[in-house]
C-alpha atoms as a PDB file:
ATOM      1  CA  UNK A   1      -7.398   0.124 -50.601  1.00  0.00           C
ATOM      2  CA  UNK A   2      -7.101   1.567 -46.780  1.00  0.00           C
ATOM      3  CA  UNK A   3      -3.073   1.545 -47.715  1.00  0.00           C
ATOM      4  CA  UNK A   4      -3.812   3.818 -50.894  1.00  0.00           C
ATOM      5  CA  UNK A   5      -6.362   6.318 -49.275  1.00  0.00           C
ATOM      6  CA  UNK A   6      -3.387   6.393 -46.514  1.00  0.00           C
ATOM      7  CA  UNK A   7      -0.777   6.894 -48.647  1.00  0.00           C
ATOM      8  CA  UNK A   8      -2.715   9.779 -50.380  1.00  0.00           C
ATOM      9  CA  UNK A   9      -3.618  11.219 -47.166  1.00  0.00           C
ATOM     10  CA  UNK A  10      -0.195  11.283 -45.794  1.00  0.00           C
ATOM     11  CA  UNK A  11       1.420  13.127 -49.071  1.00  0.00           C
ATOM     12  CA  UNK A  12      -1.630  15.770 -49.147  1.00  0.00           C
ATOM     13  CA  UNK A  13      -1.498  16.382 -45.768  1.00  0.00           C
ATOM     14  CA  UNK A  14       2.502  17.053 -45.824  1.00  0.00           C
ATOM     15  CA  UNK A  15       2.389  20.926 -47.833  1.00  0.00           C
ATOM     16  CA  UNK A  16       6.223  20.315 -49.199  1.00  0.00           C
ATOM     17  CA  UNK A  17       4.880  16.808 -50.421  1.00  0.00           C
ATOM     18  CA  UNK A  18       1.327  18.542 -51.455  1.00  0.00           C
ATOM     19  CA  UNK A  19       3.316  20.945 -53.602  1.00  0.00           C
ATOM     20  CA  UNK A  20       5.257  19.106 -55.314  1.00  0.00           C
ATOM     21  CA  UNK A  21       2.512  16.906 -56.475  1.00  0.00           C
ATOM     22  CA  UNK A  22       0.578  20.107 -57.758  1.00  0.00           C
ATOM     23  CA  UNK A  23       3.886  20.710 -59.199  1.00  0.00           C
ATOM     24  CA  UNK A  24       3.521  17.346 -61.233  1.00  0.00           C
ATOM     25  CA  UNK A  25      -0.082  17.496 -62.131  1.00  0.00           C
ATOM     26  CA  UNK A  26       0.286  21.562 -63.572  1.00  0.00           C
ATOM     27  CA  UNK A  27       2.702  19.869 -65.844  1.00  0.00           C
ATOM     28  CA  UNK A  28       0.075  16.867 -67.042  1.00  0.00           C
ATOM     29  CA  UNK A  29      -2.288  19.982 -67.720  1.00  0.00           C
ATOM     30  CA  UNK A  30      -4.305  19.752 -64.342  1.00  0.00           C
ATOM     31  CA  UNK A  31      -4.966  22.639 -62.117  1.00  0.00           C
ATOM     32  CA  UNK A  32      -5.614  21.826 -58.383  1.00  0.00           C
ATOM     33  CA  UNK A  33      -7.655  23.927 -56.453  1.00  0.00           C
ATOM     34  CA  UNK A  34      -6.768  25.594 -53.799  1.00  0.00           C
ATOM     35  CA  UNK A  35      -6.421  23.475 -50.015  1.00  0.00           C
ATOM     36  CA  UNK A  36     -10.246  24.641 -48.386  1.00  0.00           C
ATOM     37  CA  UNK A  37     -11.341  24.176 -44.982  1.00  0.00           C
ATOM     38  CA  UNK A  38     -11.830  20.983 -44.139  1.00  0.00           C
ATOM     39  CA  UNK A  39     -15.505  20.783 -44.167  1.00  0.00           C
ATOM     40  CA  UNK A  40     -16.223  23.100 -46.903  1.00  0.00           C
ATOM     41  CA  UNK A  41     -16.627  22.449 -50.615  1.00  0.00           C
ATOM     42  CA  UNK A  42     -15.090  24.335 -53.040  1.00  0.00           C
ATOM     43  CA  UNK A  43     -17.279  25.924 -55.737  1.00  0.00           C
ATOM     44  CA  UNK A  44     -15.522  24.664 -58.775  1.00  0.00           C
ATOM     45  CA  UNK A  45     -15.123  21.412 -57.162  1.00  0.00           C
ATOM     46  CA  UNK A  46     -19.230  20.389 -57.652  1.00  0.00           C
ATOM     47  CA  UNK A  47     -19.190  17.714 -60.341  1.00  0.00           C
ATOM     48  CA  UNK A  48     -21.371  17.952 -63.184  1.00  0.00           C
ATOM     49  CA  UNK A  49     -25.192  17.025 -63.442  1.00  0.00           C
ATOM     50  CA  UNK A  50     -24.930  13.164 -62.459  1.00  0.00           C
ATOM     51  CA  UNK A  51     -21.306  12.959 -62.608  1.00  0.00           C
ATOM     52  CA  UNK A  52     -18.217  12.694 -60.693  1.00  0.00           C
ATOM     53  CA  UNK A  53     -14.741  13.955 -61.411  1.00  0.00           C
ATOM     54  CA  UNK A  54     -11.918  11.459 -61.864  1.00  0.00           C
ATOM     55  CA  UNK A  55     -10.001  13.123 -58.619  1.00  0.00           C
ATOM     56  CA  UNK A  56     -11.052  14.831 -55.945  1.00  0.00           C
ATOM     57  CA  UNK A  57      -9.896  18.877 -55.775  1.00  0.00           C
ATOM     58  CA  UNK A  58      -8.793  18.673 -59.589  1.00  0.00           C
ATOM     59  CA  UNK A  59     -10.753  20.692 -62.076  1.00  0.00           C
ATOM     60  CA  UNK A  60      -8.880  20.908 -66.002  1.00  0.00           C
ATOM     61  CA  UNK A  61      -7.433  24.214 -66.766  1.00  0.00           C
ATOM     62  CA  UNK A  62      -7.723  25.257 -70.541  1.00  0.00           C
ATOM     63  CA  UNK A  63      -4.787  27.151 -70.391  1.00  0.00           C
ATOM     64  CA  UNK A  64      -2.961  24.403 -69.216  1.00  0.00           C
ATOM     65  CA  UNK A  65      -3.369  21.950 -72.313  1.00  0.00           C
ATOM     66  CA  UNK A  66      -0.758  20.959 -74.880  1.00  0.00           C
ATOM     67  CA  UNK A  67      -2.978  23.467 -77.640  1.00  0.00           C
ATOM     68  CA  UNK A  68      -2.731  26.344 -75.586  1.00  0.00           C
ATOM     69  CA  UNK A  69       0.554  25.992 -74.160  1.00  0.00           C
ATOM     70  CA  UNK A  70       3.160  26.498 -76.895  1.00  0.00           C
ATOM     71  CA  UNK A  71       6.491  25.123 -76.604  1.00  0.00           C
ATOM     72  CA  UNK A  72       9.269  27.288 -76.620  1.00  0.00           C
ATOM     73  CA  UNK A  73      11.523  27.745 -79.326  1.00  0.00           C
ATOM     74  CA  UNK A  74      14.856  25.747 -78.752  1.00  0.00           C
ATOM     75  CA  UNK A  75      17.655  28.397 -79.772  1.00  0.00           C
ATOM     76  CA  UNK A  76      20.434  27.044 -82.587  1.00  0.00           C
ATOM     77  CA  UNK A  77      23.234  26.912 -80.177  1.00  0.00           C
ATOM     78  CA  UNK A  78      22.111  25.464 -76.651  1.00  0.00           C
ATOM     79  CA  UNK A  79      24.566  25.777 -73.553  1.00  0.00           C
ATOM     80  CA  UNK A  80      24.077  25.385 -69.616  1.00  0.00           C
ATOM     81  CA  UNK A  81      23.147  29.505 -69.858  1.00  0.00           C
ATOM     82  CA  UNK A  82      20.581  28.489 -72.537  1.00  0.00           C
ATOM     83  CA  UNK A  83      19.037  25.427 -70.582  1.00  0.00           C
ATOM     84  CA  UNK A  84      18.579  27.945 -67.564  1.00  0.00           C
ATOM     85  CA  UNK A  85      17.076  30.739 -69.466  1.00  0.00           C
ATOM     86  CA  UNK A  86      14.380  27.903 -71.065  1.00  0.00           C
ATOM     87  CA  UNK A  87      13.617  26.927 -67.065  1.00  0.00           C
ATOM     88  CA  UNK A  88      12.901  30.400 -66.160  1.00  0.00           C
ATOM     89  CA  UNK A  89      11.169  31.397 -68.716  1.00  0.00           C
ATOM     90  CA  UNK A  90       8.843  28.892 -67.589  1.00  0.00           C
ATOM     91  CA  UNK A  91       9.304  30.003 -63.721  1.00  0.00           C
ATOM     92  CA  UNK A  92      10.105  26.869 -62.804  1.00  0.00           C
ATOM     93  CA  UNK A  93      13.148  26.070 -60.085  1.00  0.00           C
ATOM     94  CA  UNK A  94      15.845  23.330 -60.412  1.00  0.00           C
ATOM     95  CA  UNK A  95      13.540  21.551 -57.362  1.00  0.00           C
ATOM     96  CA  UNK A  96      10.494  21.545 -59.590  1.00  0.00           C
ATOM     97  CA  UNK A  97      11.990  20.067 -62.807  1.00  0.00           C
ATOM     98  CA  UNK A  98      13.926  17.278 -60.393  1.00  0.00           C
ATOM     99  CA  UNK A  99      10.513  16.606 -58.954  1.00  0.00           C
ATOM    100  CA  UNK A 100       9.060  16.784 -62.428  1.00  0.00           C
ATOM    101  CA  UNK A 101      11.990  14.493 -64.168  1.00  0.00           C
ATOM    102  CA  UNK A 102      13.210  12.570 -61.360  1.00  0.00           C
ATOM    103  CA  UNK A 103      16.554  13.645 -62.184  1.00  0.00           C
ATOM    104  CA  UNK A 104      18.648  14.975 -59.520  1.00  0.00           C
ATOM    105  CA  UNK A 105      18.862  18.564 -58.750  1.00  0.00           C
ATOM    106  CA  UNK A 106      22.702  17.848 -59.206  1.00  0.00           C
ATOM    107  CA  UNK A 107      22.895  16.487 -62.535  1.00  0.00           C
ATOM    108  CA  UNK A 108      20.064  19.268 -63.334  1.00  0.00           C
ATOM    109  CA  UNK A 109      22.742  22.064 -62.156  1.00  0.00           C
ATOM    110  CA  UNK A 110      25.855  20.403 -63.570  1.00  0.00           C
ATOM    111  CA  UNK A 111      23.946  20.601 -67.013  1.00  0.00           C
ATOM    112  CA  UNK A 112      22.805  24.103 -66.304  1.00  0.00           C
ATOM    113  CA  UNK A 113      27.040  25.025 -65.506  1.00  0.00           C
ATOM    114  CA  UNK A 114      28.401  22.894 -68.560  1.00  0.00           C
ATOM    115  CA  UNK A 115      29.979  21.113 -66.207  1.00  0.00           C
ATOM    116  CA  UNK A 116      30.025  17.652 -67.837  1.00  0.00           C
ATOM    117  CA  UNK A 117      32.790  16.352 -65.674  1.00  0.00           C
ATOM    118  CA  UNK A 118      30.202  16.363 -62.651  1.00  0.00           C
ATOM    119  CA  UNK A 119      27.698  14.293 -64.900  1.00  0.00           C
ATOM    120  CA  UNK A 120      28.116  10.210 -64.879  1.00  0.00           C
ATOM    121  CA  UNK A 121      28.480  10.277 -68.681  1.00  0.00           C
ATOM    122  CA  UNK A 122      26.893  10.936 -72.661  1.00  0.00           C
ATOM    123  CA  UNK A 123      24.571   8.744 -72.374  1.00  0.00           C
ATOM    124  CA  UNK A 124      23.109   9.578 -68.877  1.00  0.00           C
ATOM    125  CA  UNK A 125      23.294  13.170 -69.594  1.00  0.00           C
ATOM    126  CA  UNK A 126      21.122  12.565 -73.294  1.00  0.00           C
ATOM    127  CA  UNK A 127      18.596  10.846 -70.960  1.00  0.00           C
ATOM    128  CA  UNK A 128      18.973  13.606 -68.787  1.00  0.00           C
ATOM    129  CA  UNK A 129      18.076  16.406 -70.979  1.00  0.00           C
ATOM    130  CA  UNK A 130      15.473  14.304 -72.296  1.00  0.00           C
ATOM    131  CA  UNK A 131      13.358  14.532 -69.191  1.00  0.00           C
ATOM    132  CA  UNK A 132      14.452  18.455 -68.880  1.00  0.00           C
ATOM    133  CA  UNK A 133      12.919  19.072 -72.236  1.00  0.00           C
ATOM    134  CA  UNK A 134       9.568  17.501 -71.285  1.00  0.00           C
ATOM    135  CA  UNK A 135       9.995  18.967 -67.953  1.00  0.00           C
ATOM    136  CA  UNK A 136       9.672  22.674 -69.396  1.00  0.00           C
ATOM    137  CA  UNK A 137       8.143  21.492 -72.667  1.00  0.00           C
ATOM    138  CA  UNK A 138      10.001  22.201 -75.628  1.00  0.00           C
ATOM    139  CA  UNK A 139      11.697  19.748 -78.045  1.00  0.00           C
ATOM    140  CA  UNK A 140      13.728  16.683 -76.751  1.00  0.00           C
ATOM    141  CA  UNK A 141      15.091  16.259 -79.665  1.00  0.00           C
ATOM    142  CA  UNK A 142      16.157  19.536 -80.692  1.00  0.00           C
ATOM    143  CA  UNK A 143      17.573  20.238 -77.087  1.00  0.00           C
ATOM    144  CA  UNK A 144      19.359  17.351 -76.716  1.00  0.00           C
ATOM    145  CA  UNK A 145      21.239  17.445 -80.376  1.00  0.00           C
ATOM    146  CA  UNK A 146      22.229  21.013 -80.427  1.00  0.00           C
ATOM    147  CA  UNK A 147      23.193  20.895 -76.345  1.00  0.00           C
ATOM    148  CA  UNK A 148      25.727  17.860 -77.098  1.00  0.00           C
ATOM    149  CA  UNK A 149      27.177  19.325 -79.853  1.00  0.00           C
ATOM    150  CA  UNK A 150      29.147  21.248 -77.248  1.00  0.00           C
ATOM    151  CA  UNK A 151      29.566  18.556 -74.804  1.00  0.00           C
ATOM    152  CA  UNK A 152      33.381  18.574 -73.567  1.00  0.00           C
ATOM    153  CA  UNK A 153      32.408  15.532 -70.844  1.00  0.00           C
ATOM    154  CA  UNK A 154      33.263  11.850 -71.449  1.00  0.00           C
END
């Protein structure tokens, strides 16, 4: 347990670490609150009447969920141009969907540049778009057919 609470307290305590796991959460539909001084409590962070919330310094966000967050339309022809235009749209950097994929930022940009030669194959890159999709939430499947209809890569 000490190994866990030290774990935790090493990747809060690091901000580029910290962010990247707020990064992660805003995409489950949590919304952290902001870092406090230490000491104080945060207002929104007092649990309900007899209750505790599951983790500390996380409070749900309505605007976060899958109702209100609509996916975006996946356009008929999807490119590297297309796949870039989706990420922004959701102001979201190539960093952020890596973190949020665990793809690399490499395979991420070769996608975004149509450059299929750079990627390590069909296959890979179908698994890759898969986790870009979810990344900035709009249809896997849709994304992934109508982007390798145009793929020029082994």
């Amino acid at each position: 347990m000490l190994a866990l609470v030290e774990e935790a307290y090493a990747a809060l305590s690091n901000p580029n670490v910290r962010r990247d796991y707020d990064i992660h959460l805003t995409a489950q539909g949590v919304r952290t609150l902001p870092p406090q001084e230490p000491g104080s409590v945060h207002p929104e962070a007092n649990p309900p009447e007899g209750g505790r919330l599951s983790r500390p310094n996380q409070v749900p966000d309505p605007a976060l969920t899958e109702v209100a967050v609509e996916p975006a339309r996946v356009p008929e022809m999807v490119n590297g141009s297309v796949l870039k235009a989706l990420r922004e749209s959701r102001h979201l950097s190539i960093d952020q969907i890596a973190a949020l994929s665990k793809v690399g930022a490499r395979f991420l940009r070769a996608l975004e540049e149509d450059r299929h030669e750079a990627l390590p194959g069909r296959v890979f890159a179908r698994g890759f778009l898969i986790e870009f999709a979810r990344a900035i939430r709009v249809s896997d499947t849709e994304l992934v057919e109508r982007y390798l209809r145009h793929w020029t890569g082994k």
